[in-house]
N, C-alpha and C. Protein backbone atom coordinates (compact mmCIF):
# COMPACT_ATOMS: atom_id res chain seq x y z
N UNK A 1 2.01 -28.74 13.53
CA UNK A 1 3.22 -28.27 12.85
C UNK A 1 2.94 -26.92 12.19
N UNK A 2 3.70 -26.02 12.47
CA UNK A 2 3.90 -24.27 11.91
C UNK A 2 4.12 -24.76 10.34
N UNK A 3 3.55 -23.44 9.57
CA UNK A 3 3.25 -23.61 8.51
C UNK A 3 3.85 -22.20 7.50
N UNK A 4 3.51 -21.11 8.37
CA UNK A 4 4.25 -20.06 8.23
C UNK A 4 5.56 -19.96 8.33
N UNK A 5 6.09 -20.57 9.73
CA UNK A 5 7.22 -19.95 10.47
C UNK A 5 8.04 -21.23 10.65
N UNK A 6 9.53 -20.76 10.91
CA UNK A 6 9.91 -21.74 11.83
C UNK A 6 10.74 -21.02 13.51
N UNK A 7 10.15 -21.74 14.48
CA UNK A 7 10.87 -20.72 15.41
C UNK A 7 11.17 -22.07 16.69
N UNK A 8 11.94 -21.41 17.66
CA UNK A 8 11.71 -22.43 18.52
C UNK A 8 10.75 -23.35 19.25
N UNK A 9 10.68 -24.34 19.75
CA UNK A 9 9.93 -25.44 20.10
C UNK A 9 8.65 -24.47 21.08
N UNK A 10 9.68 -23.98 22.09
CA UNK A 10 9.17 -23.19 23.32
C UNK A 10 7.83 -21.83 22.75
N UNK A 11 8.12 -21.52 21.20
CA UNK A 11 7.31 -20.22 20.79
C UNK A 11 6.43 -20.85 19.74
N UNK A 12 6.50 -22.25 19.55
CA UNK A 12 5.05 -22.96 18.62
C UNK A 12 3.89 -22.60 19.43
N UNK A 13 3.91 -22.36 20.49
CA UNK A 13 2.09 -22.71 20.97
C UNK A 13 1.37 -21.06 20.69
N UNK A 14 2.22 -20.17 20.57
CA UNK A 14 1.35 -18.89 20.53
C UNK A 14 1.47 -18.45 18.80
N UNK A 15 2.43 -19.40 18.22
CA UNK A 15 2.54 -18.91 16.82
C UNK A 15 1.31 -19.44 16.17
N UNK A 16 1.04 -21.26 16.67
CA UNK A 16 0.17 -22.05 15.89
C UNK A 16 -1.29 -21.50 16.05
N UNK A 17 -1.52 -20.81 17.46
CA UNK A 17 -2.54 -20.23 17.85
C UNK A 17 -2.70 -18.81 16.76
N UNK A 18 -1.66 -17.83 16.44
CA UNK A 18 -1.97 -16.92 15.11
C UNK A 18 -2.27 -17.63 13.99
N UNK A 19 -1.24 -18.64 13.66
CA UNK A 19 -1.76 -19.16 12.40
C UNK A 19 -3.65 -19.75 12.32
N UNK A 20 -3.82 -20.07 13.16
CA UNK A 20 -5.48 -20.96 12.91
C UNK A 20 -6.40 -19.32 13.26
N UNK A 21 -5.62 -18.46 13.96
CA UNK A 21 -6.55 -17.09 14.34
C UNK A 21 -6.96 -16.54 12.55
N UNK A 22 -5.40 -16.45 11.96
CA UNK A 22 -5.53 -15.85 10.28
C UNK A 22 -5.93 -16.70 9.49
N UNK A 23 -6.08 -18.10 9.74
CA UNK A 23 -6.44 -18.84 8.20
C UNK A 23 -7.88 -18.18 9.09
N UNK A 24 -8.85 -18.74 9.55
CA UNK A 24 -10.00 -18.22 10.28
C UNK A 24 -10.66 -17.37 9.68
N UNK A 25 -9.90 -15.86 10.01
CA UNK A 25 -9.87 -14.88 9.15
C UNK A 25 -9.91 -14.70 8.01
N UNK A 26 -9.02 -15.01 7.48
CA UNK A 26 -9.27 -14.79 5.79
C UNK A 26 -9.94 -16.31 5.26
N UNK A 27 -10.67 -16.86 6.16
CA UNK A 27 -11.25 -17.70 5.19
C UNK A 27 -13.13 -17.10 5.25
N UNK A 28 -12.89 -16.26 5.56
CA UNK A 28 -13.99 -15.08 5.68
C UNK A 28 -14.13 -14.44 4.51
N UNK A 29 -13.52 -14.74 3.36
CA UNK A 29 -13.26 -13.52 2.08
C UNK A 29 -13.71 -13.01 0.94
N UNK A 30 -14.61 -11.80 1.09
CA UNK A 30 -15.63 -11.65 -0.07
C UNK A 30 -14.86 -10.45 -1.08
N UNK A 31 -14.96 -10.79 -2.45
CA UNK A 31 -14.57 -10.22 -3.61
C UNK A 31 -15.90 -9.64 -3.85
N UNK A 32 -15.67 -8.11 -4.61
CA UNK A 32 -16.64 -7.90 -5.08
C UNK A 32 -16.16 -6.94 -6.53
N UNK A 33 -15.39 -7.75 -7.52
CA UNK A 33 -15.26 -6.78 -8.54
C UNK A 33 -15.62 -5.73 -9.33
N UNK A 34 -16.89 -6.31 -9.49
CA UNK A 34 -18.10 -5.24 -10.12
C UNK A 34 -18.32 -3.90 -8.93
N UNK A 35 -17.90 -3.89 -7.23
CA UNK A 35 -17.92 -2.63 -7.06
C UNK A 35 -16.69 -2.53 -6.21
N UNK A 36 -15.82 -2.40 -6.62
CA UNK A 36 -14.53 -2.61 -6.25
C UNK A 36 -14.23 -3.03 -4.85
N UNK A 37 -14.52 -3.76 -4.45
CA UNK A 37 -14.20 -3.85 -2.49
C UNK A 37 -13.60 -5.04 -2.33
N UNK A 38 -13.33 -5.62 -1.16
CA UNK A 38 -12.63 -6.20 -0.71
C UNK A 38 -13.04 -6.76 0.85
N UNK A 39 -13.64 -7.88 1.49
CA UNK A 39 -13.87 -7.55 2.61
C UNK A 39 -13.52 -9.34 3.53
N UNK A 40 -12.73 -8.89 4.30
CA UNK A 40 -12.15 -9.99 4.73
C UNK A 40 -12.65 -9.84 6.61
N UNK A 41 -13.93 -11.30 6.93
CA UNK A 41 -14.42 -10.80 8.29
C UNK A 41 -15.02 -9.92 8.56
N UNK A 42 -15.40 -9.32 7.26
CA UNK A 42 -16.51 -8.35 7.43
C UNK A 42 -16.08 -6.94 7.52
N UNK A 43 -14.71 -6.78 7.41
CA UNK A 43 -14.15 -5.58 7.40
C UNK A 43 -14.07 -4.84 6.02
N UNK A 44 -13.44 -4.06 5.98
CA UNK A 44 -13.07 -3.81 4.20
C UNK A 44 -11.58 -3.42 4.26
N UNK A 45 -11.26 -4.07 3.03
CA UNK A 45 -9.44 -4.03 3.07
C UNK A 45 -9.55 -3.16 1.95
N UNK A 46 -8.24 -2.86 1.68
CA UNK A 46 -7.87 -2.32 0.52
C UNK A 46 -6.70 -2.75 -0.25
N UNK A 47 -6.36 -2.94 -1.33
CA UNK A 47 -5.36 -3.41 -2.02
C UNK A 47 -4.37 -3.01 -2.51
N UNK A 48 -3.31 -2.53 -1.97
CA UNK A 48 -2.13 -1.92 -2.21
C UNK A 48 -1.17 -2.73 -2.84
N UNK A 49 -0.68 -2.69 -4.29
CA UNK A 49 0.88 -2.88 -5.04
C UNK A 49 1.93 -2.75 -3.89
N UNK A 50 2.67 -3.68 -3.51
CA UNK A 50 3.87 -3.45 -2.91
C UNK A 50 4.51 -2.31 -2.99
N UNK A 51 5.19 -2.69 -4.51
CA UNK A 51 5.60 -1.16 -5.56
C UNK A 51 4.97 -0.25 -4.75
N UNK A 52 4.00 0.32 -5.15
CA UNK A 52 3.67 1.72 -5.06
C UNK A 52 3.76 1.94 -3.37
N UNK A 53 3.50 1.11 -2.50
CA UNK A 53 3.63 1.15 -0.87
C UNK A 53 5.04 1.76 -0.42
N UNK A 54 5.76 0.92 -1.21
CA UNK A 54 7.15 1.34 -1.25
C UNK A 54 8.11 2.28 -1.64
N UNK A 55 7.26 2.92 -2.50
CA UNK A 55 8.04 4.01 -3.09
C UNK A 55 7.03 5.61 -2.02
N UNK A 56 5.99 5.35 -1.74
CA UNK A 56 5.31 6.55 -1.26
C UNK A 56 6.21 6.16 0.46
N UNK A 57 6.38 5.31 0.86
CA UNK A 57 7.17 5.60 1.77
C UNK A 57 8.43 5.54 2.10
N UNK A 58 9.41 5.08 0.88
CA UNK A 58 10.50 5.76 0.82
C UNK A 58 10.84 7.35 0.34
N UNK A 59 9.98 7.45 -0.14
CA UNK A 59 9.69 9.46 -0.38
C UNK A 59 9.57 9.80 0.73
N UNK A 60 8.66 9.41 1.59
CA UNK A 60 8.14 10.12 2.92
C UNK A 60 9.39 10.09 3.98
N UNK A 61 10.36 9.03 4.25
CA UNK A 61 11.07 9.22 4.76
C UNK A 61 12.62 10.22 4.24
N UNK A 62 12.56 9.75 3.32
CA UNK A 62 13.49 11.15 2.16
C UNK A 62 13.08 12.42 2.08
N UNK A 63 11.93 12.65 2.34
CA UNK A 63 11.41 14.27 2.29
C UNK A 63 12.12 13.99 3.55
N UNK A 64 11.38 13.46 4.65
CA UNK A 64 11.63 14.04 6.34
C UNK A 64 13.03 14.18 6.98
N UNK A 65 13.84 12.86 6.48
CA UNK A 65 15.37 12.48 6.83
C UNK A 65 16.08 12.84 5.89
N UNK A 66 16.04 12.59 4.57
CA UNK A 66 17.26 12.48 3.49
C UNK A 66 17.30 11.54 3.20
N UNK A 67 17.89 11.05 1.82
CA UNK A 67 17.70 10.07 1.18
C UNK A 67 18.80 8.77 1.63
N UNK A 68 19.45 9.36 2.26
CA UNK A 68 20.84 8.55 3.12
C UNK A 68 20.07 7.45 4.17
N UNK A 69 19.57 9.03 5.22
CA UNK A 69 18.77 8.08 6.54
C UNK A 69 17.77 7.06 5.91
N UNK A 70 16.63 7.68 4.81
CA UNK A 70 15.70 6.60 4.21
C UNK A 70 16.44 5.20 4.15
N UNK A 71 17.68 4.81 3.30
CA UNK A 71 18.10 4.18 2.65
C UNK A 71 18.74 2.96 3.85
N UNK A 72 18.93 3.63 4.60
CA UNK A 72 19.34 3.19 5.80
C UNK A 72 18.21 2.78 6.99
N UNK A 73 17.24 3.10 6.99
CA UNK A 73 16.18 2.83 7.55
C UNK A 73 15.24 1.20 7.00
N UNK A 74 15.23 1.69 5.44
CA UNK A 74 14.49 1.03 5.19
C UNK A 74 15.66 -0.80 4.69
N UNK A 75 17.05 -0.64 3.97
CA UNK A 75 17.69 -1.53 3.95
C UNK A 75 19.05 -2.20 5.22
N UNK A 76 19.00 -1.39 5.82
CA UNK A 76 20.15 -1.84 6.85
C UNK A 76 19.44 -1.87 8.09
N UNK A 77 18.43 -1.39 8.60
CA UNK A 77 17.23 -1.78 9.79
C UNK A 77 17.95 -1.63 10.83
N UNK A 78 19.17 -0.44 11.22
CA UNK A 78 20.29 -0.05 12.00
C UNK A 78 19.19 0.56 13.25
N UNK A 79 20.13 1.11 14.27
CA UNK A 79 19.17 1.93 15.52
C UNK A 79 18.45 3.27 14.95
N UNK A 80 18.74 3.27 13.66
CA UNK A 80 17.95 4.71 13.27
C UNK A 80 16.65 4.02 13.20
N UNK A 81 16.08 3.11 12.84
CA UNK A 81 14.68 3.12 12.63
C UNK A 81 14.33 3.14 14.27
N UNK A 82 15.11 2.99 15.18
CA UNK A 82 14.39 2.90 16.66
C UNK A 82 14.58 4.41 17.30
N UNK A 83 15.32 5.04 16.24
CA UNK A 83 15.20 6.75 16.86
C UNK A 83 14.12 7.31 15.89
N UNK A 84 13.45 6.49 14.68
CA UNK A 84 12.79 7.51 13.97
C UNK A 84 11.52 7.04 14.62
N UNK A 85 10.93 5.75 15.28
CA UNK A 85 10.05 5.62 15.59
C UNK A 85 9.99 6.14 17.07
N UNK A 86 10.94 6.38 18.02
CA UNK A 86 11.01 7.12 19.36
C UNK A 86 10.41 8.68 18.79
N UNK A 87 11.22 9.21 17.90
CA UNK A 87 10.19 10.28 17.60
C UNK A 87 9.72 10.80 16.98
N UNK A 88 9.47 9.59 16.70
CA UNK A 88 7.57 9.90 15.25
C UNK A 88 6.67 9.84 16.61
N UNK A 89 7.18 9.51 17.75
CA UNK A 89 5.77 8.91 18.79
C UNK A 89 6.22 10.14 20.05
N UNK A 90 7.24 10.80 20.02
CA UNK A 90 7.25 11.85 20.86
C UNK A 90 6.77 13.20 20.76
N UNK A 91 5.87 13.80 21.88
CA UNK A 91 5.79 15.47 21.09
C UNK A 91 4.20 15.37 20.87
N UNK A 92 3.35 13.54 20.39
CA UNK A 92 2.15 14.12 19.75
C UNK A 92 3.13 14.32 17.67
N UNK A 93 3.81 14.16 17.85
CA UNK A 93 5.04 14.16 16.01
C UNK A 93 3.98 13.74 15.34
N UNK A 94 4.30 12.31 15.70
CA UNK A 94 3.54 11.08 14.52
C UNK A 94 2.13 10.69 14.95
N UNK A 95 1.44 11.34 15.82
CA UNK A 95 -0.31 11.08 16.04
C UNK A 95 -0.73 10.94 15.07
N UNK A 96 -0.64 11.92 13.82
CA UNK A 96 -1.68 11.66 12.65
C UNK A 96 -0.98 10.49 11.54
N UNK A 97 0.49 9.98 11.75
CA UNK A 97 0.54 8.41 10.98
C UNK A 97 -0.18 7.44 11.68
N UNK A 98 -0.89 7.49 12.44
CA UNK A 98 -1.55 6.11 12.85
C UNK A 98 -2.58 5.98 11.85
């Protein structure tokens, strides 16, 4: 039984297969306060505030679009986010957001 999600009968077998892939994963998880890190699987994460995620990239799309398109991108999830990502990825544009 899905634990995350609920989706159809037919899309449990590749969901339940992510879910046991990520508990897996993060049950890998080393704190290290005293030197600030974070390392989940041996990687190193970093810890980002929602907040602040959210506001540096609603700026970023308000510098680039206007604060209209942002607003619209980020709350109404209309075909503009599928023209801003067509060309953030055309041109070589958006190479350096990866």
């Amino acid at each position: 039984m899905l634990r995350s999600v609920r989706v159809p009968a037919a899309f449990e077998p590749p969901f339940a297969r992510a879910e046991t892939f990520v508990e897996k994963l993060f049950s890998d998880l080393e704190r290290s306060p005293e030197k600030g890190t974070i390392h989940v699987g041996g990687d190193r994460y970093v810890m980002v505030r929602a907040e602040s995620l959210y506001l540096s990239w609603f700026d970023a799309l308000s510098d680039s679009f206007g604060e209209e398109a942002a607003r619209e991108f980020i709350y109404k999830r209309s075909g503009l986010r599928k023209k801003l990502i067509i060309f953030s990825g055309s041109d070589g544009v958006g190479s350096d957001l990866q």
